[in-house]
N, C-alpha and C. Protein backbone atom coordinates (compact mmCIF):
# COMPACT_ATOMS: atom_id res chain seq x y z
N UNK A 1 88.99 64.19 124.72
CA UNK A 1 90.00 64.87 125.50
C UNK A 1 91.35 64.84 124.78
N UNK A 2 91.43 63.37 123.98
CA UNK A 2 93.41 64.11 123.56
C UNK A 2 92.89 64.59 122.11
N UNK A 3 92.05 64.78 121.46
CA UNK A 3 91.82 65.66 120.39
C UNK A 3 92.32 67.00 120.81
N UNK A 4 91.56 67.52 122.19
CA UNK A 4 91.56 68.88 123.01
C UNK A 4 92.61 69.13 123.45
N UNK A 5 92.98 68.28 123.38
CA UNK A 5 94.61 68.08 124.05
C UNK A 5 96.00 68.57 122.90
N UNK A 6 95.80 68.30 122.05
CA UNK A 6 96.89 68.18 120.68
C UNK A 6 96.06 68.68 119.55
N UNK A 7 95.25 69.35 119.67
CA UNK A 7 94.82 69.77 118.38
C UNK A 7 95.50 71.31 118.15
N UNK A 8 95.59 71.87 119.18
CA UNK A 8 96.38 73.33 118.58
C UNK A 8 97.66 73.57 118.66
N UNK A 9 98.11 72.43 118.52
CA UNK A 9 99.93 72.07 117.90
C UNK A 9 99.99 71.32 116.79
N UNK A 10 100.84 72.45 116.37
CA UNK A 10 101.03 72.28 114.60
C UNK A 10 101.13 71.04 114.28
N UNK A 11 101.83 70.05 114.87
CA UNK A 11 102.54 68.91 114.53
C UNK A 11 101.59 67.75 114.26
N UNK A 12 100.41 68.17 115.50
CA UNK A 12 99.10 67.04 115.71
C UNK A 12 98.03 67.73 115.28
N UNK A 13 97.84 68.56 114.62
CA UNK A 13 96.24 69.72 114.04
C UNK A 13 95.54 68.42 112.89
N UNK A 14 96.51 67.73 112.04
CA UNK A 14 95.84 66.95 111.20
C UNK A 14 95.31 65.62 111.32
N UNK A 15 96.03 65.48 112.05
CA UNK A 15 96.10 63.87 112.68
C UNK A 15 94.83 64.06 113.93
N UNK A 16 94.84 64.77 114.35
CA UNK A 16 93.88 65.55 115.38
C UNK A 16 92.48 65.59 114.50
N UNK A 17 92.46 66.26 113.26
CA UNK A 17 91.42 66.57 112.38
C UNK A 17 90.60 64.98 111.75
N UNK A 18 91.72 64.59 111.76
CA UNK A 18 91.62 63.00 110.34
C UNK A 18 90.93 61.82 112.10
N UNK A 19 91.44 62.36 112.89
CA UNK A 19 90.82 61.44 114.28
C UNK A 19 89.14 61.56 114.62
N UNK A 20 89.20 63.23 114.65
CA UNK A 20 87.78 63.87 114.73
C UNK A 20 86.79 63.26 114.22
N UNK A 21 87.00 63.42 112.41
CA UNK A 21 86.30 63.10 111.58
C UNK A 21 85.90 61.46 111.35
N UNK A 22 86.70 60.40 111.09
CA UNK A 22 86.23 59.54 111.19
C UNK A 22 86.38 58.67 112.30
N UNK A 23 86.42 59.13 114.00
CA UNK A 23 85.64 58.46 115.23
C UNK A 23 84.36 57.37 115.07
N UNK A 24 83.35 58.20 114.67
CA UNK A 24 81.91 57.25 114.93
C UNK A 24 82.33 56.42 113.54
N UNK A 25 82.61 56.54 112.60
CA UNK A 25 82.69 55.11 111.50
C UNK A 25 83.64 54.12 112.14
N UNK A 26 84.68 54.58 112.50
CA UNK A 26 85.82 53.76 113.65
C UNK A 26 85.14 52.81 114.30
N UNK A 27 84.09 53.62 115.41
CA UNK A 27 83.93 52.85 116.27
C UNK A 27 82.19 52.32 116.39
N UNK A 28 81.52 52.20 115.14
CA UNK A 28 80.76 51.66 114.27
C UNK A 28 79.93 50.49 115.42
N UNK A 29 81.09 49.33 115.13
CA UNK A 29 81.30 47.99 115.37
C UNK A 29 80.97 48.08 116.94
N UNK A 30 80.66 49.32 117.97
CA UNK A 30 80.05 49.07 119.20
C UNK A 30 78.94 49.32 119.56
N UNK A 31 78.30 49.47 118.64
CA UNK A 31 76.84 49.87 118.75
C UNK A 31 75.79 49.60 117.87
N UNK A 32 76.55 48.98 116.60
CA UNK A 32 75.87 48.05 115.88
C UNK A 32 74.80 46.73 116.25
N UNK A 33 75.80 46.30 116.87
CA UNK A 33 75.54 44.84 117.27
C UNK A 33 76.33 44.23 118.49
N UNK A 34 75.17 44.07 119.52
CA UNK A 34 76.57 43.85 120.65
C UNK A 34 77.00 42.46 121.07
N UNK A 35 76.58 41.36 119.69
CA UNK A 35 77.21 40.28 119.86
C UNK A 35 78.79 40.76 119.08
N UNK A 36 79.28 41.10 118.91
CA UNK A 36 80.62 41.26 118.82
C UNK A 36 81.48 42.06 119.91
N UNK A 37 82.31 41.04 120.77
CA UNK A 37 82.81 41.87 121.85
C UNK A 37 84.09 42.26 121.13
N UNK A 38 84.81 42.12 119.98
CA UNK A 38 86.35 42.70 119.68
C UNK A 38 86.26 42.67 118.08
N UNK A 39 87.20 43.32 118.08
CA UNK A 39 87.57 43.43 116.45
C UNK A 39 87.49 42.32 116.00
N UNK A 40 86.99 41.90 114.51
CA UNK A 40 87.69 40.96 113.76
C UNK A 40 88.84 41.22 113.09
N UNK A 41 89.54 40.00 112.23
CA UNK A 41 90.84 39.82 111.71
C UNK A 41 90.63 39.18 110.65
N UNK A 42 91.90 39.87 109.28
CA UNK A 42 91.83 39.00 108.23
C UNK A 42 93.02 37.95 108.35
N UNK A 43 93.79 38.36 109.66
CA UNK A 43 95.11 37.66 109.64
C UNK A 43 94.74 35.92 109.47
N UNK A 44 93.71 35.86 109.68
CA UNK A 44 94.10 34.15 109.42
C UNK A 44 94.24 34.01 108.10
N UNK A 45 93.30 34.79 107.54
CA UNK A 45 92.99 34.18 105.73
C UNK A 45 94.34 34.96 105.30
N UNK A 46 95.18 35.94 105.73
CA UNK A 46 95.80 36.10 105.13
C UNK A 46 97.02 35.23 105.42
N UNK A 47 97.32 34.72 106.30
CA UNK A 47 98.37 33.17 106.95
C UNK A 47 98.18 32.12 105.96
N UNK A 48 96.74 31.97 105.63
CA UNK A 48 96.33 30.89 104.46
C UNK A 48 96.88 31.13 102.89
N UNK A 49 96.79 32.37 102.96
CA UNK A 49 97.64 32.80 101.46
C UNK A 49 98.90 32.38 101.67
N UNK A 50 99.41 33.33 102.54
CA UNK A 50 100.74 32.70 102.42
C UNK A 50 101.27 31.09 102.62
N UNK A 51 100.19 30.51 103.12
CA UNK A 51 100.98 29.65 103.31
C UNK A 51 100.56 28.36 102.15
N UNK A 52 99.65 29.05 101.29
CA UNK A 52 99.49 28.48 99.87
C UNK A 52 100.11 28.97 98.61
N UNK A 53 101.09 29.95 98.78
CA UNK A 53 101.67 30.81 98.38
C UNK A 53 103.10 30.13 98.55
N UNK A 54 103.72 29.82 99.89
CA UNK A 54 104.65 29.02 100.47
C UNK A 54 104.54 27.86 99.13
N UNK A 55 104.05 26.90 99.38
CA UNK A 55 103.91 25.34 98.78
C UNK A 55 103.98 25.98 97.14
N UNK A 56 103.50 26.50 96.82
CA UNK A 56 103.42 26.87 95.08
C UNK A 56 104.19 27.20 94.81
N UNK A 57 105.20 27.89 95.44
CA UNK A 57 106.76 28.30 95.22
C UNK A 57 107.82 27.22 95.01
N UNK A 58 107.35 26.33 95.77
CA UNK A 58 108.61 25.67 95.98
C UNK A 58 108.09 24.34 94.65
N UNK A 59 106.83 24.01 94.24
CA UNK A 59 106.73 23.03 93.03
C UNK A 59 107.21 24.22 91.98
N UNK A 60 107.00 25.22 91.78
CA UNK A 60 107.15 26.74 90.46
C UNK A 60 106.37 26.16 89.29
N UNK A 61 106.14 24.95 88.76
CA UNK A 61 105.77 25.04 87.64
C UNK A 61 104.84 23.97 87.56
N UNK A 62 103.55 24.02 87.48
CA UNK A 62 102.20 23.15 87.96
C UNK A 62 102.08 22.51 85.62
N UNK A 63 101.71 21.37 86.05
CA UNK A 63 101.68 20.57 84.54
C UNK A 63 100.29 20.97 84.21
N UNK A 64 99.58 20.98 84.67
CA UNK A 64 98.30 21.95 84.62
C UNK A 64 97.31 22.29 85.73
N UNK A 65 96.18 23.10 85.25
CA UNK A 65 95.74 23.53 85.94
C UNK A 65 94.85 22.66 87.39
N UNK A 66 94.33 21.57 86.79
CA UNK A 66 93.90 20.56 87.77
C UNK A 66 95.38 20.43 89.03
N UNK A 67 96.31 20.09 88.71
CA UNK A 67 97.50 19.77 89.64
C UNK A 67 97.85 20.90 90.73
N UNK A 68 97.21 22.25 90.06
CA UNK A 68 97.33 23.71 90.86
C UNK A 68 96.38 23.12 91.70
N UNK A 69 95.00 23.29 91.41
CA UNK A 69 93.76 23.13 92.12
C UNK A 69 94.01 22.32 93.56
N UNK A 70 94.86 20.80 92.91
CA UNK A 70 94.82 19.76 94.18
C UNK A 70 96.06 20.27 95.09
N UNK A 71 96.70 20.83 94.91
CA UNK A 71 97.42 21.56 95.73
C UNK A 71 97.13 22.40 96.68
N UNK A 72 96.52 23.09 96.08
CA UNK A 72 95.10 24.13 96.73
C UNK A 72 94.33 23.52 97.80
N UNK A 73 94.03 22.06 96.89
CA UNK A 73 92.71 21.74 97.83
C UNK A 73 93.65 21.09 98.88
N UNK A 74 94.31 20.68 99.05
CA UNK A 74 95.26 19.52 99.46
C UNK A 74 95.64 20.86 101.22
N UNK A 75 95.90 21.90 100.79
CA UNK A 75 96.47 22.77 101.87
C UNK A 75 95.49 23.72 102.66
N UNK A 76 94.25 23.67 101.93
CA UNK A 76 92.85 24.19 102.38
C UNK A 76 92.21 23.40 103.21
N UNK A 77 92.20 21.99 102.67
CA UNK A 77 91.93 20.75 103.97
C UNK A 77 92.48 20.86 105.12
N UNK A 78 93.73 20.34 104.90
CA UNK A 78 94.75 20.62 106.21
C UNK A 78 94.94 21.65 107.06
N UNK A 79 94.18 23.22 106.51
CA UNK A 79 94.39 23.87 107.55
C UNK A 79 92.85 23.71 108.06
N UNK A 80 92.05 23.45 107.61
CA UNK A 80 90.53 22.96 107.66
C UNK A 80 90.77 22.22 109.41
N UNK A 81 90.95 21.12 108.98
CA UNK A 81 91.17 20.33 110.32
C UNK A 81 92.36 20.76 111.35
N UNK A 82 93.34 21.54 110.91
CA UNK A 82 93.74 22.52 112.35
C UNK A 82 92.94 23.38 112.76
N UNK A 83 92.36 23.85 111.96
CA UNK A 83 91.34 25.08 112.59
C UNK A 83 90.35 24.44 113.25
N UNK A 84 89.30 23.30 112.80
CA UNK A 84 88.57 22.69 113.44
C UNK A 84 89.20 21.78 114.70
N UNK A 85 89.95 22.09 115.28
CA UNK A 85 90.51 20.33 115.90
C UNK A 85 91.40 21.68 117.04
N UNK A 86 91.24 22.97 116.87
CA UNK A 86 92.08 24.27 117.66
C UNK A 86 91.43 24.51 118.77
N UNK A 87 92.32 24.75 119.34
CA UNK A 87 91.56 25.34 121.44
C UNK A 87 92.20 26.46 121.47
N UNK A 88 92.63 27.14 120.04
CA UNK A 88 92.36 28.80 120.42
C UNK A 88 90.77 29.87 120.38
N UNK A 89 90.21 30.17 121.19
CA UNK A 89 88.75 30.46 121.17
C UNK A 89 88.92 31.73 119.89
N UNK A 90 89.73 32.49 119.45
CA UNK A 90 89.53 33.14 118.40
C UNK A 90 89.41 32.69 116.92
N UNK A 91 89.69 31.08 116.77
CA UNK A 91 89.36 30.36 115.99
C UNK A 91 87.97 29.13 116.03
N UNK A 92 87.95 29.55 117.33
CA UNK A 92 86.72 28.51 117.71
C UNK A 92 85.76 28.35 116.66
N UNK A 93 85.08 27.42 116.50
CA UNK A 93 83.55 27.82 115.74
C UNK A 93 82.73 26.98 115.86
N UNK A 94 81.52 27.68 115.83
CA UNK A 94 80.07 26.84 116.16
C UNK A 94 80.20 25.51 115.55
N UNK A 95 79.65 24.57 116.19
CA UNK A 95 79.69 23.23 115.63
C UNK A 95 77.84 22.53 115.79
């Protein structure tokens, strides 16, 4: 209906067109498999970059590569056990 709606104004004809066309790949993820009730997210892993990204900034210059690594590992742990130890159910996970 708002395809039918806005498709024969100039302004919305493409956006209208580019909606049309990829709908069913869009909405894929509801008929696939109906253990997934919502979207997934990369936002956590991408929170994890940054926030390993954060800490590497502020040492700037690692004596070698092992000292990068434990840094790494050192902030991968720690969010390890917030994520495990979380009572947000979008982080939940099977145990």
């Amino acid at each position: 209906r708002l395809i039918t709606n806005y498709i024969n104004q100039r302004n919305y004809a493409k956006a209208c067109e580019t909606l049309d066309n990829g709908f069913e790949d869009a909405f894929q993820y509801t008929v696939m498999d109906k253990s997934h009730n919502r979207l997934k997210s990369t936002n956590l892993l991408e929170r994890l970059n940054q926030e390993v990204r954060r800490r590497e900034k502020i040492i700037r210059i690692f004596p070698n590569r092992v000292s990068a690594n434990r840094l790494i590992g050192a902030v991968l742990m720690d969010t390890h056990d917030e994520w495990i130890s979380s009572k947000r159910k979008y982080i939940k996970f099977n145990q």
